[in-house]
N, C-alpha and C. Protein backbone atom coordinates (compact mmCIF):
# COMPACT_ATOMS: atom_id res chain seq x y z
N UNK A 1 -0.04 43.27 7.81
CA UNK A 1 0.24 41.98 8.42
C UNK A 1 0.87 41.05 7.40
N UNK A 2 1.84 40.12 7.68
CA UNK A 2 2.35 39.17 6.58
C UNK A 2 1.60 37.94 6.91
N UNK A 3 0.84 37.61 6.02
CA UNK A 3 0.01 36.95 5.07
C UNK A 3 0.38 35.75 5.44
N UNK A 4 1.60 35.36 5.41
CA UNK A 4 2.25 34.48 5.07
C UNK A 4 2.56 33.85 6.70
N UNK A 5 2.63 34.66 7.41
CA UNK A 5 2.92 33.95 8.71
C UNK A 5 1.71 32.94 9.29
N UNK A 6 0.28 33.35 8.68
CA UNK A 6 -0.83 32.50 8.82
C UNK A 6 -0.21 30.92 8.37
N UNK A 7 0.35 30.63 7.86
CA UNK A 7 1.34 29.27 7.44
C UNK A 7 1.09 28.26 8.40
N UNK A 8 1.56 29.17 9.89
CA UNK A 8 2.04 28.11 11.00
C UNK A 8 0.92 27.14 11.34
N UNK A 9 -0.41 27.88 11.37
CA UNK A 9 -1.62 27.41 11.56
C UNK A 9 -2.10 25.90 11.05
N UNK A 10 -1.29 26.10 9.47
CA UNK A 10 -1.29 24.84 8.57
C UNK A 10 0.18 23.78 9.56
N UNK A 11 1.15 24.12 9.88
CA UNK A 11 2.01 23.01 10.70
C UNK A 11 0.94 22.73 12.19
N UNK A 12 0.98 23.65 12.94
CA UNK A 12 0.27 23.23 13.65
C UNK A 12 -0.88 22.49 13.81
N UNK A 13 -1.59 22.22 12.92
CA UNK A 13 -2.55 21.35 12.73
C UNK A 13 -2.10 20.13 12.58
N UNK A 14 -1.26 20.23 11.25
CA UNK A 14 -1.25 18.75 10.56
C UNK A 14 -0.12 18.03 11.90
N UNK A 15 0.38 18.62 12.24
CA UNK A 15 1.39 18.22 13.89
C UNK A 15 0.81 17.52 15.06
N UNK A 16 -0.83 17.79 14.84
CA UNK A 16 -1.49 17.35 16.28
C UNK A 16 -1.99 15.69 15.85
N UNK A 17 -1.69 15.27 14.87
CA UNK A 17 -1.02 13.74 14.39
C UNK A 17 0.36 13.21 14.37
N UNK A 18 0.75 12.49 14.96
CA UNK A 18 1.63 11.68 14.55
C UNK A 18 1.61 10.13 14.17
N UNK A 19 0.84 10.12 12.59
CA UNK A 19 0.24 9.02 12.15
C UNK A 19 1.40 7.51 12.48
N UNK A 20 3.06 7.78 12.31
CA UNK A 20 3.80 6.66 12.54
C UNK A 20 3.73 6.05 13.79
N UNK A 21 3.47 6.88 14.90
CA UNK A 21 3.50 6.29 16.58
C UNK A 21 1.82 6.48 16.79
N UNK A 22 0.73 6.78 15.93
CA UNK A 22 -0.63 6.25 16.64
C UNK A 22 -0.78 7.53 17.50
N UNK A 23 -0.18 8.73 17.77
CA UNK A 23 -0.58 9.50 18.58
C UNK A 23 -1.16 10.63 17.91
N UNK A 24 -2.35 11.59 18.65
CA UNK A 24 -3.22 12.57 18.11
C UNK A 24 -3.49 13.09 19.59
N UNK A 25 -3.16 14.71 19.47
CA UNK A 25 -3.88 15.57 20.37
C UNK A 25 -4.76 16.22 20.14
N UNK A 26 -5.76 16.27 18.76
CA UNK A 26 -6.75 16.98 18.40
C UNK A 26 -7.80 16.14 18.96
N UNK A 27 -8.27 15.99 20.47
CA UNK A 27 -9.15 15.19 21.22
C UNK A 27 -10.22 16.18 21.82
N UNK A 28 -10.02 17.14 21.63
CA UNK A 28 -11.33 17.74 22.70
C UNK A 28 -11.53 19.63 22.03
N UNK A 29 -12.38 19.77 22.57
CA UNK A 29 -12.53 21.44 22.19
C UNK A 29 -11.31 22.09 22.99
N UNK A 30 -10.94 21.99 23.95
CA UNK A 30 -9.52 22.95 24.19
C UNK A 30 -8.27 22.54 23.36
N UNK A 31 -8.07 21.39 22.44
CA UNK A 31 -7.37 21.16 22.08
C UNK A 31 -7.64 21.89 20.55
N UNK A 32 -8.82 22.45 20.33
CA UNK A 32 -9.13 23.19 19.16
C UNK A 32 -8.96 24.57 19.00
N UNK A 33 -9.21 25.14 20.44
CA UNK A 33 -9.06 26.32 21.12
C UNK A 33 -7.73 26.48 21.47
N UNK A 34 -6.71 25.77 21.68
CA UNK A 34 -5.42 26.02 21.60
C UNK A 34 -4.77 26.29 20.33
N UNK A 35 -4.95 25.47 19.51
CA UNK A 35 -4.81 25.75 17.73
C UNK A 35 -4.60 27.10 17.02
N UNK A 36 -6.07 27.67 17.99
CA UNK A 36 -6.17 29.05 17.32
C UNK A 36 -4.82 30.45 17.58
N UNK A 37 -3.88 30.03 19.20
CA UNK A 37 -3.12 30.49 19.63
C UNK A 37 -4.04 31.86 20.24
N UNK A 38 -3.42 32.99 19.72
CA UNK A 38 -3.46 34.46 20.45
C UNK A 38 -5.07 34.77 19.61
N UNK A 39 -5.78 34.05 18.67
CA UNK A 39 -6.80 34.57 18.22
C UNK A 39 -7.62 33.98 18.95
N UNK A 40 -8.18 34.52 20.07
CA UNK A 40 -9.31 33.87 21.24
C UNK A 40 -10.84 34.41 20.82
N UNK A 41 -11.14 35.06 19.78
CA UNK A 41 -12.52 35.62 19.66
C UNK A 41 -12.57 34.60 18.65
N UNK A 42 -11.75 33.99 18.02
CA UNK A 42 -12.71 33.02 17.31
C UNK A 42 -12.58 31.60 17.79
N UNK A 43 -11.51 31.27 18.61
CA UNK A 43 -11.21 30.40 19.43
C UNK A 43 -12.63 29.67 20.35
N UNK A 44 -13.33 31.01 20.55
CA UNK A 44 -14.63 30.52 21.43
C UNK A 44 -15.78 30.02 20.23
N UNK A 45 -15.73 30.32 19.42
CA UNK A 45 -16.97 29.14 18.62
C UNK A 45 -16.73 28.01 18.74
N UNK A 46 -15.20 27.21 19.16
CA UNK A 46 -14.90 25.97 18.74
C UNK A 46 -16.24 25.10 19.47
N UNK A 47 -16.41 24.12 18.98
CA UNK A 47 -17.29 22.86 19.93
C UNK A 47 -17.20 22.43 19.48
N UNK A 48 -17.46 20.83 20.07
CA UNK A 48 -17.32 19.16 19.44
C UNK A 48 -17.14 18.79 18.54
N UNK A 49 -17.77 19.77 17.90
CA UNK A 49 -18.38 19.14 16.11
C UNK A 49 -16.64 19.39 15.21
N UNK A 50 -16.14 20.72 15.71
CA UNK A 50 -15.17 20.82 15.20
C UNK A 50 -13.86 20.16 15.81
N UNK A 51 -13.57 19.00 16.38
CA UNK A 51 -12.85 18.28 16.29
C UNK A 51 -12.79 16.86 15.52
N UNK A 52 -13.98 17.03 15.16
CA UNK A 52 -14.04 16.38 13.82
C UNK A 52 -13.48 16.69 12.53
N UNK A 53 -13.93 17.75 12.71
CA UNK A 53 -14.01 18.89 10.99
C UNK A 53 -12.84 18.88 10.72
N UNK A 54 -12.27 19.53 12.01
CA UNK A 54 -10.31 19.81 11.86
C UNK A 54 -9.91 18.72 11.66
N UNK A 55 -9.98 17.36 11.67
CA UNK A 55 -9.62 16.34 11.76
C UNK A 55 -9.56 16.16 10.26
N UNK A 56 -10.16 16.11 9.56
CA UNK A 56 -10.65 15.63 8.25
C UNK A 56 -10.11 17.06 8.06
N UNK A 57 -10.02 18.14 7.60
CA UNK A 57 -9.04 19.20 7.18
C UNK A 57 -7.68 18.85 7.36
N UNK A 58 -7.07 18.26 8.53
CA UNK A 58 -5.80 18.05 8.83
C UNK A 58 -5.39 17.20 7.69
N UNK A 59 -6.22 16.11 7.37
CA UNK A 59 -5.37 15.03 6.49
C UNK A 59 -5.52 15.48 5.22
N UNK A 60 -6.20 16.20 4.71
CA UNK A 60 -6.13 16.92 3.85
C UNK A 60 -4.56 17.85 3.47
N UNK A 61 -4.74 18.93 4.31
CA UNK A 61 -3.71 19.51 4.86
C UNK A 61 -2.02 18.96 4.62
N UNK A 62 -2.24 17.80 5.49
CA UNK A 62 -0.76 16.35 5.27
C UNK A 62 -0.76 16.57 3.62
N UNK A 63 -1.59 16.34 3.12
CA UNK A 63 -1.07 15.62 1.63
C UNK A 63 -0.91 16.54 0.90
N UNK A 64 -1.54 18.00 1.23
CA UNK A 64 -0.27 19.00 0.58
C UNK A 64 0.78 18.56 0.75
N UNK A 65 1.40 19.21 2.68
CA UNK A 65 2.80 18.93 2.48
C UNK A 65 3.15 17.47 2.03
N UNK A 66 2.93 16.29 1.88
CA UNK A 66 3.48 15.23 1.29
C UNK A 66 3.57 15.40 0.00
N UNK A 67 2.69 15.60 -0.83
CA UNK A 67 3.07 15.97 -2.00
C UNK A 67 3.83 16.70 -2.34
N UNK A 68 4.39 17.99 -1.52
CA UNK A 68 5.65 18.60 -1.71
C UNK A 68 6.74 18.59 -1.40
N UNK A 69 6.72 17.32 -0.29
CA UNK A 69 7.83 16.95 0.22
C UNK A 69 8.78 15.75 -1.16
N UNK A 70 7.55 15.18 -2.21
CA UNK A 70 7.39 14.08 -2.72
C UNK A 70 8.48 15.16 -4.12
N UNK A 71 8.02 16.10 -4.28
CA UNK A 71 8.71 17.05 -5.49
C UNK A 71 7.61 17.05 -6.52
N UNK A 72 5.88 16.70 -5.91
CA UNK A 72 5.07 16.67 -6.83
C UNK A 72 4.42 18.22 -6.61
N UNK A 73 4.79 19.58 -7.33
CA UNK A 73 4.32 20.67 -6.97
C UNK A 73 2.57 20.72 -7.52
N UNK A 74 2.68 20.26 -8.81
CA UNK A 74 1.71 20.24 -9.17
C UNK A 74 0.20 19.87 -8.57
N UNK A 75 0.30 19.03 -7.82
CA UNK A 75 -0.50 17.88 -7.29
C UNK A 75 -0.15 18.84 -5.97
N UNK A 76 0.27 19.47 -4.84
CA UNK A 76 0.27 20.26 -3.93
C UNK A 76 -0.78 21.47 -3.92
N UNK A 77 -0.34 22.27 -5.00
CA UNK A 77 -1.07 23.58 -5.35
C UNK A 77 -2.47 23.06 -5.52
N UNK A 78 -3.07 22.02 -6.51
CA UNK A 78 -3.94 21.87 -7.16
C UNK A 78 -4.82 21.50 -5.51
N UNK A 79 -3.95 20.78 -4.59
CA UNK A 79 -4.94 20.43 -3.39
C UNK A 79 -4.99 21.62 -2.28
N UNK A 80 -4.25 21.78 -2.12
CA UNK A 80 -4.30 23.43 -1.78
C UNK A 80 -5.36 24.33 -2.56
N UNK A 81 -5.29 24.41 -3.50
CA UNK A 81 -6.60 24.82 -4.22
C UNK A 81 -7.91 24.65 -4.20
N UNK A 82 -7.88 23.21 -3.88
CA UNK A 82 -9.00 23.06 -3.21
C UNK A 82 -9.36 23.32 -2.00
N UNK A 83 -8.69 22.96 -1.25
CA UNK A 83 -9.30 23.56 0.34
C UNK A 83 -9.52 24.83 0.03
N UNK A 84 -8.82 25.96 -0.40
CA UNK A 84 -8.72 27.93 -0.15
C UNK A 84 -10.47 27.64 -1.56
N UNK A 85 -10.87 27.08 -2.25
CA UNK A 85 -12.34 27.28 -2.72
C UNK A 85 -13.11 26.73 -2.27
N UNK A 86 -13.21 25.57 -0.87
CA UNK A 86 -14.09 25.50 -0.13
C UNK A 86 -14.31 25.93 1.22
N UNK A 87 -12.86 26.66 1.24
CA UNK A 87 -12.87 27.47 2.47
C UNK A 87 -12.45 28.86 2.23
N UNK A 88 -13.15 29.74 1.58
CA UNK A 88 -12.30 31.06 0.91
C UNK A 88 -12.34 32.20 2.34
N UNK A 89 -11.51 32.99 1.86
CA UNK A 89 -11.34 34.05 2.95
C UNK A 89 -12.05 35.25 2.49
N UNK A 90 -11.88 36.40 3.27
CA UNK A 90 -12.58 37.67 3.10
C UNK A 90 -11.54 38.76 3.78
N UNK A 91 -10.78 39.22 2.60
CA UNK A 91 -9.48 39.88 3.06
C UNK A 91 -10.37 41.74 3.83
N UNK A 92 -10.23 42.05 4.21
CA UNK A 92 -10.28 43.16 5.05
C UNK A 92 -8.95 44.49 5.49
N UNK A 93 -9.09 45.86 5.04
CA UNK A 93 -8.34 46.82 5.62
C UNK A 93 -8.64 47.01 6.93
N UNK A 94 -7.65 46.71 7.79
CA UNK A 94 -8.04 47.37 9.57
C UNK A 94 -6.82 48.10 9.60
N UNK A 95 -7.24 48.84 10.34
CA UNK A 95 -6.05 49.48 11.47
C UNK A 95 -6.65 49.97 12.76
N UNK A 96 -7.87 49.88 13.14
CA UNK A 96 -8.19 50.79 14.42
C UNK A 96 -7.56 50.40 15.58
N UNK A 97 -6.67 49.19 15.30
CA UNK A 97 -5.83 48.80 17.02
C UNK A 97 -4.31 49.11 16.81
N UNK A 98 -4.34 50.07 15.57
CA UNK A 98 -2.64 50.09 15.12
C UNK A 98 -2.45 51.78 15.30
N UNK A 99 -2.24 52.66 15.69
CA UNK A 99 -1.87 53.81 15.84
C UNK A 99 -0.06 54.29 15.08
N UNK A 100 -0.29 55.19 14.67
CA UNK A 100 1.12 55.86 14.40
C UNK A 100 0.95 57.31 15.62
N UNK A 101 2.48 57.81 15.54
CA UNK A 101 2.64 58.70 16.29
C UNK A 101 2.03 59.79 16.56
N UNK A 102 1.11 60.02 15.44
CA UNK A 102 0.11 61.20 15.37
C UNK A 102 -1.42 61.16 15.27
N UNK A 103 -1.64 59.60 15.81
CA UNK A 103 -2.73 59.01 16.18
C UNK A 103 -3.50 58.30 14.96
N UNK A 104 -2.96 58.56 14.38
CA UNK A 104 -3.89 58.21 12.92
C UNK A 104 -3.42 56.36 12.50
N UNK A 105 -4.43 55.63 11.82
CA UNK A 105 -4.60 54.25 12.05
C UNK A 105 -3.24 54.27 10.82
N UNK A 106 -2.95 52.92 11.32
CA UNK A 106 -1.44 51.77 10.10
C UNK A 106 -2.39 51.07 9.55
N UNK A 107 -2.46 51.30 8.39
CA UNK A 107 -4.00 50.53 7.61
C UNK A 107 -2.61 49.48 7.44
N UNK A 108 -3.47 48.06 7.03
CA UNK A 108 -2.98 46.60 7.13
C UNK A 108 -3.59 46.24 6.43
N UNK A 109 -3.67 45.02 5.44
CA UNK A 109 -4.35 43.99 5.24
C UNK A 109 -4.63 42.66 6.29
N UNK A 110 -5.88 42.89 6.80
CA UNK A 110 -6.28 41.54 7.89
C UNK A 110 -7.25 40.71 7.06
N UNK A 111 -7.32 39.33 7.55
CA UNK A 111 -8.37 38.46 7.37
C UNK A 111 -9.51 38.55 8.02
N UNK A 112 -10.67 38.73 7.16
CA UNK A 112 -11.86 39.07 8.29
C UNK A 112 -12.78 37.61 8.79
N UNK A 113 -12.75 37.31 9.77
CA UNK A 113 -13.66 36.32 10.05
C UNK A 113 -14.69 36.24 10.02
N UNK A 114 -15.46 35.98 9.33
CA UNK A 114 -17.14 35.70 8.95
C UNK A 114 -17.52 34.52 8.55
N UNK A 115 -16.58 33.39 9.11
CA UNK A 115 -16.84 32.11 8.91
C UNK A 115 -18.36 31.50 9.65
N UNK A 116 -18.68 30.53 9.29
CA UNK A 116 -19.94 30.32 9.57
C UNK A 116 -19.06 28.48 11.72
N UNK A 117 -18.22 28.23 11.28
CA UNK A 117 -18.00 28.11 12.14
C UNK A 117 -16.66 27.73 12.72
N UNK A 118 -15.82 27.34 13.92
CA UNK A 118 -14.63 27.82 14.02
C UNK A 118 -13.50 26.85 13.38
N UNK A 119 -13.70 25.56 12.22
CA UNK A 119 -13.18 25.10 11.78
C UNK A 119 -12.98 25.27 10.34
N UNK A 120 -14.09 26.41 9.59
CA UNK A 120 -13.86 27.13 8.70
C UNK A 120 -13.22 28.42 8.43
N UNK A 121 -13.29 29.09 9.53
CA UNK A 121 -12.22 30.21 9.98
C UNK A 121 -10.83 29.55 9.97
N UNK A 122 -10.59 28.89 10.64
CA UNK A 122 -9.20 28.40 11.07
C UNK A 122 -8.76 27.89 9.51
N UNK A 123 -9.84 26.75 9.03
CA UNK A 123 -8.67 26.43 7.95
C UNK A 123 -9.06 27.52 6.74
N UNK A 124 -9.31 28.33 6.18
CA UNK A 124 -9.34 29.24 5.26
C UNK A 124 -8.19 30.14 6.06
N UNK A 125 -8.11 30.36 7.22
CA UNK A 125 -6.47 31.41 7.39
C UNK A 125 -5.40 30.35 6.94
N UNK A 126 -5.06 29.11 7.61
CA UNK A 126 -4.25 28.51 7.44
C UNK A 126 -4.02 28.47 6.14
N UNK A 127 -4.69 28.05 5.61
CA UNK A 127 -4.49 27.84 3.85
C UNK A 127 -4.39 29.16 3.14
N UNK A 128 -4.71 30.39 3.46
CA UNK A 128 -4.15 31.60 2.81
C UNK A 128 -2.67 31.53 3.02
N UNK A 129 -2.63 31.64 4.26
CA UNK A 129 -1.46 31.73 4.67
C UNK A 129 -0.06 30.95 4.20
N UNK A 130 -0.89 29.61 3.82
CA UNK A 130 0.56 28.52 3.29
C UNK A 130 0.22 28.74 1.69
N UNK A 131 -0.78 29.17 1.40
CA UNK A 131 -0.46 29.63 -0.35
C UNK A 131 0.62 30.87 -0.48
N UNK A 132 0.41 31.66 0.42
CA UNK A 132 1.94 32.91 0.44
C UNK A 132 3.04 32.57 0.61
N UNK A 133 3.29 31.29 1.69
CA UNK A 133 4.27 30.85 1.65
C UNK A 133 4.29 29.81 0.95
N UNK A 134 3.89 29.87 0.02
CA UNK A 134 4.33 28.81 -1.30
C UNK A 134 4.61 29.07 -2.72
N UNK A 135 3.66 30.38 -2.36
CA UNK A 135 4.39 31.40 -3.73
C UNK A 135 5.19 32.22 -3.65
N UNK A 136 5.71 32.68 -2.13
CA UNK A 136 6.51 33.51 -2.24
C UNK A 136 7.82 33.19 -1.99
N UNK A 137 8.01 31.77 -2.06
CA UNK A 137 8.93 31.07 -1.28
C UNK A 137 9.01 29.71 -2.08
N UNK A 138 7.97 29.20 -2.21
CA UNK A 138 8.56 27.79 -3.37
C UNK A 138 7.53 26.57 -2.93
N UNK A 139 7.24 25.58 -3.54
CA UNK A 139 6.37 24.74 -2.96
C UNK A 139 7.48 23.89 -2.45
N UNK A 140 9.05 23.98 -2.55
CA UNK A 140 9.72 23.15 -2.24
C UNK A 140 10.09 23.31 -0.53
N UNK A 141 9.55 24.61 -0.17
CA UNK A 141 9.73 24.94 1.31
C UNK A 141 8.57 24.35 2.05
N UNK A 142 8.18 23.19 1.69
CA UNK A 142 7.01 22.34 2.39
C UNK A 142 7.61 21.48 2.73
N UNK A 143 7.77 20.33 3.85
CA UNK A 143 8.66 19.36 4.00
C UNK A 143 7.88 18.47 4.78
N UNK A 144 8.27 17.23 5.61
CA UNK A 144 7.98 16.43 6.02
C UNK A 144 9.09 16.10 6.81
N UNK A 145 9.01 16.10 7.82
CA UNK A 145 10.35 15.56 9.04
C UNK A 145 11.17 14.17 8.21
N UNK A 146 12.32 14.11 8.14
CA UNK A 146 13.22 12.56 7.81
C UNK A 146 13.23 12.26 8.81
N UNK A 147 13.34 12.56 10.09
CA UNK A 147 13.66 11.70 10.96
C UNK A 147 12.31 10.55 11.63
N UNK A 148 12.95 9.69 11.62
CA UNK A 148 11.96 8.43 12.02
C UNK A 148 11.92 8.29 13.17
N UNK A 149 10.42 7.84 13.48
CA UNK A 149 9.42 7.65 13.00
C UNK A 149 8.06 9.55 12.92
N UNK A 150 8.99 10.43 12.90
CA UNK A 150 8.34 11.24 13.43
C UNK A 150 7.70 11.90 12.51
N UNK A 151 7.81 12.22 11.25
CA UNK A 151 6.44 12.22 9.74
C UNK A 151 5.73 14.13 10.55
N UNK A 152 6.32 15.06 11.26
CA UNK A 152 5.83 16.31 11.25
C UNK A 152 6.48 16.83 10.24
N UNK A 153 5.02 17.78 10.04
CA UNK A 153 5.35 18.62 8.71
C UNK A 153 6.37 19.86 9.17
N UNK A 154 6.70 20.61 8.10
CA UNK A 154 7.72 22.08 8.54
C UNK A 154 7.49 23.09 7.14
N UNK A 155 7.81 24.04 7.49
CA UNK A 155 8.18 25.01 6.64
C UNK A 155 9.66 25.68 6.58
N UNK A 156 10.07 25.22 5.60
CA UNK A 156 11.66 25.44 5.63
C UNK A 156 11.86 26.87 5.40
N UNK A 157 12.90 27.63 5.84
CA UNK A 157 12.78 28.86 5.53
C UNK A 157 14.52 29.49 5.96
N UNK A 158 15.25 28.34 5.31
CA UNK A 158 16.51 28.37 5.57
C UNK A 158 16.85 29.07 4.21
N UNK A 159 18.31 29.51 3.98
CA UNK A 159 18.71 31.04 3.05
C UNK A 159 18.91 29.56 2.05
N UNK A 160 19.78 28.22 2.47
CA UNK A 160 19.89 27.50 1.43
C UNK A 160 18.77 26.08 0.96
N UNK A 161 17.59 26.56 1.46
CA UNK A 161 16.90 25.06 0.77
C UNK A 161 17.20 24.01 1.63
N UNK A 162 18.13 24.02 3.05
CA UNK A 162 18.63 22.98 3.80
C UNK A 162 18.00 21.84 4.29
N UNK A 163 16.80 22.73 4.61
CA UNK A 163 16.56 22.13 5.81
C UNK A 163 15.86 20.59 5.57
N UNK A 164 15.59 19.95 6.65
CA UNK A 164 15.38 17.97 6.25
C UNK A 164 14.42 18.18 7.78
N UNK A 165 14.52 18.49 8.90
CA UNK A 165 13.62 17.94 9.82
C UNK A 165 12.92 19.30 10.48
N UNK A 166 11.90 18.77 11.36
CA UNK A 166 11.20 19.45 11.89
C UNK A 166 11.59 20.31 13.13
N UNK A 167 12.51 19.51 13.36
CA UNK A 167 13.14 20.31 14.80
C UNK A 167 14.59 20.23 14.88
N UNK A 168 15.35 20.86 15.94
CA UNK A 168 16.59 20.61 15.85
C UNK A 168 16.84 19.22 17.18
N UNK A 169 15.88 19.10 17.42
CA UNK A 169 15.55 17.69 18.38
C UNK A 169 15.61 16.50 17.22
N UNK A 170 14.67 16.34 16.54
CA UNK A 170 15.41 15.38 15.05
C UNK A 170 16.06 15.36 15.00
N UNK A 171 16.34 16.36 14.27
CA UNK A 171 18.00 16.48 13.23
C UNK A 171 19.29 16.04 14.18
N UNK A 172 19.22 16.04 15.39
CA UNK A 172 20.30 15.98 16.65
C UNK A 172 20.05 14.02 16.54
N UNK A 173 18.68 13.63 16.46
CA UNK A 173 18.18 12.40 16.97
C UNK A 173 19.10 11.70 15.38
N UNK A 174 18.84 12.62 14.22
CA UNK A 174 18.72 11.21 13.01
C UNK A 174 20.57 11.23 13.35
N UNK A 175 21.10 12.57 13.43
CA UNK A 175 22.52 12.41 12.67
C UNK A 175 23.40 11.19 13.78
N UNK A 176 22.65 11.25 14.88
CA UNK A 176 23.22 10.09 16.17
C UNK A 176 22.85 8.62 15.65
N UNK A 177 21.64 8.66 14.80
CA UNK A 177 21.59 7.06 14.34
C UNK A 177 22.49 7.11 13.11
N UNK A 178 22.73 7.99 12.02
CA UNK A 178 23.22 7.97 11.18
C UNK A 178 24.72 7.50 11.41
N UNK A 179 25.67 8.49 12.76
CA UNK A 179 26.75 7.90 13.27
C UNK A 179 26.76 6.65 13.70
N UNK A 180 25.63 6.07 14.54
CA UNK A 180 25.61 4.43 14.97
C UNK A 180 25.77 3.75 13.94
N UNK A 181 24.84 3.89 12.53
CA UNK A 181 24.96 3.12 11.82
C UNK A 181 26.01 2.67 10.89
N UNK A 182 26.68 4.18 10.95
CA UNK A 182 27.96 4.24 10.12
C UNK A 182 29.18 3.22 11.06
N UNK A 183 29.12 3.61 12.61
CA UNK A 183 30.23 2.70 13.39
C UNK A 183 29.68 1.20 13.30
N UNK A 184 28.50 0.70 13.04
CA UNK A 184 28.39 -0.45 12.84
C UNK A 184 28.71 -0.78 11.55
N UNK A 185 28.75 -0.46 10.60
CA UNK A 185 28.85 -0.86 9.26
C UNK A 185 30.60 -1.42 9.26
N UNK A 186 31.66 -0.25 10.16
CA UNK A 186 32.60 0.50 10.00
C UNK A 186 33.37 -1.28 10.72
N UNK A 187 32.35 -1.66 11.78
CA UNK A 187 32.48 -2.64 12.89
C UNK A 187 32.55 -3.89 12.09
N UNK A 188 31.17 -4.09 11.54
CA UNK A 188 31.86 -5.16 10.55
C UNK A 188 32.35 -5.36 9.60
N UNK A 189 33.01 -4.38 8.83
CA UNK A 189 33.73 -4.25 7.52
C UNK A 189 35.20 -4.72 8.44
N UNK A 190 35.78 -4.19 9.58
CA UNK A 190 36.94 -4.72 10.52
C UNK A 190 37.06 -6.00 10.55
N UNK A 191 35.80 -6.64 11.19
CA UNK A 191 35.65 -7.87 11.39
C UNK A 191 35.75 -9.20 10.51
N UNK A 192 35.38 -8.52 9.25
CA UNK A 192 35.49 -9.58 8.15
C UNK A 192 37.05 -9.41 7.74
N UNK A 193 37.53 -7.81 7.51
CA UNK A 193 38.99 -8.50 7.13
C UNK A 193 39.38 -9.18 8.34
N UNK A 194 39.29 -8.88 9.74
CA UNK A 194 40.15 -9.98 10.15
C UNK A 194 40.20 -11.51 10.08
N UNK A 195 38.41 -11.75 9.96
CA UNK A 195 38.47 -13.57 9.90
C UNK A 195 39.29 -13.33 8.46
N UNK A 196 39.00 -12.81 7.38
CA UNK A 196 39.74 -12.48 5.86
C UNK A 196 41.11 -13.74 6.17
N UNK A 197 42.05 -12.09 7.35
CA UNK A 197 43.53 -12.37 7.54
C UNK A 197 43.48 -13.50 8.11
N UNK A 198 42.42 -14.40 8.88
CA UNK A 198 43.06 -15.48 9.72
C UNK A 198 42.78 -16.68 8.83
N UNK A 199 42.26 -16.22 8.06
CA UNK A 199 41.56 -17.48 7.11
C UNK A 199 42.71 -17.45 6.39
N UNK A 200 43.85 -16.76 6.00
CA UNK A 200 44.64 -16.55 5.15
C UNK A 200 45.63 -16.85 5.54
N UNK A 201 46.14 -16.74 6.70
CA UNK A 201 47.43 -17.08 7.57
C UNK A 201 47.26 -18.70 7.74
N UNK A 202 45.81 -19.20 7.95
CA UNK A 202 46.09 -20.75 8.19
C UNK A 202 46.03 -21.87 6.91
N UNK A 203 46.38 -20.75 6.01
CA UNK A 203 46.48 -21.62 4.49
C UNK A 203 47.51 -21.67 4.21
């Protein structure tokens, strides 16, 4: 299994904030139980308590990626570090649901869940998962949306280092203000030479 795809777990979390507009969907146990996606056996421990927990993991979580959005790697890893030693994992060989052609198991490396409850499971994958993709890939592939007011995190994973927003819904949203702002600038730089020329003609 790649290691590293556990990552998303870490966007998806820190996503169910959007601290600039006041909005949060981490409100209820199905909203915790959705989190988990296609992993539903651990999905069912969630309860109350852990929409708290995740809550206070999430902002945690943020200030990785802010700090790496910031170009502070140091200060990323080191908090990242902390969460994966208070939430450590328990790596595991499976294959009994993986068959090859001659019946015999595709041994894997899986994460074994033996968390004590479903907000310690969740963030010890997440955080394995975004340490692979941070070493195997860069702490600079951590980002933070530019487009305003929207502050979601991403994992860049473009061939050149490109990428700036979270979606291609942003990136569509900033480069349309970026053009407005440029035709306004463009609007009154016109405007002044002309009072300029009329101020000049009546001298």
């Amino acid at each position: 299994m790649d290691l590293a795809s556990y990552s998303d777990y870490a966007v998806r979390l820190v996503n169910t904030e959007q601290p600039e507009r006041g909005g949060d969907t981490l409100t209820s146990v199905e909203a915790v139980r959705e989190l988990f996606g296609p992993a539903q056996q651990a999905a069912r421990r969630a309860t109350e308590s852990d929409v708290t927990r995740l809550r206070t993991v999430r902002s945690r979580l943020r200030a990785v990626f802010e700090a790496a959005d910031r170009g502070d790697e140091v200060l990323a890893v080191d908090l990242l570090n902390a969460l994966m030693m208070e939430f450590p994992v328990s790596p595991q060989i499976s294959g009994h649901e993986h068959r090859d052609d001659d019946g015999r198991p595709k041994w894997h490396m899986h994460i074994a869940d033996h968390a004590a409850n479903a907000t310690a499971g969740f963030t010890a994958t997440a955080c394995m998962g975004l340490a692979f993709h941070l070493t195997e890939l860069g702490v600079d592939r951590l980002g933070i949306c530019e487009a305003k007011p929207c502050r979601n995190a991403y994992l860049d994973t473009s061939t050149n280092r490109s990428r700036r927003y979270c979606s291609d819904r942003c990136a569509t949203r900033a480069n349309v203000a970026a053009y407005r702002a440029r035709k306004r600038r463009e609007s009154g730089r016109t405007a002044v030479s002309a009072q300029e020329s009329t101020a000049a003609g009546e001298r």
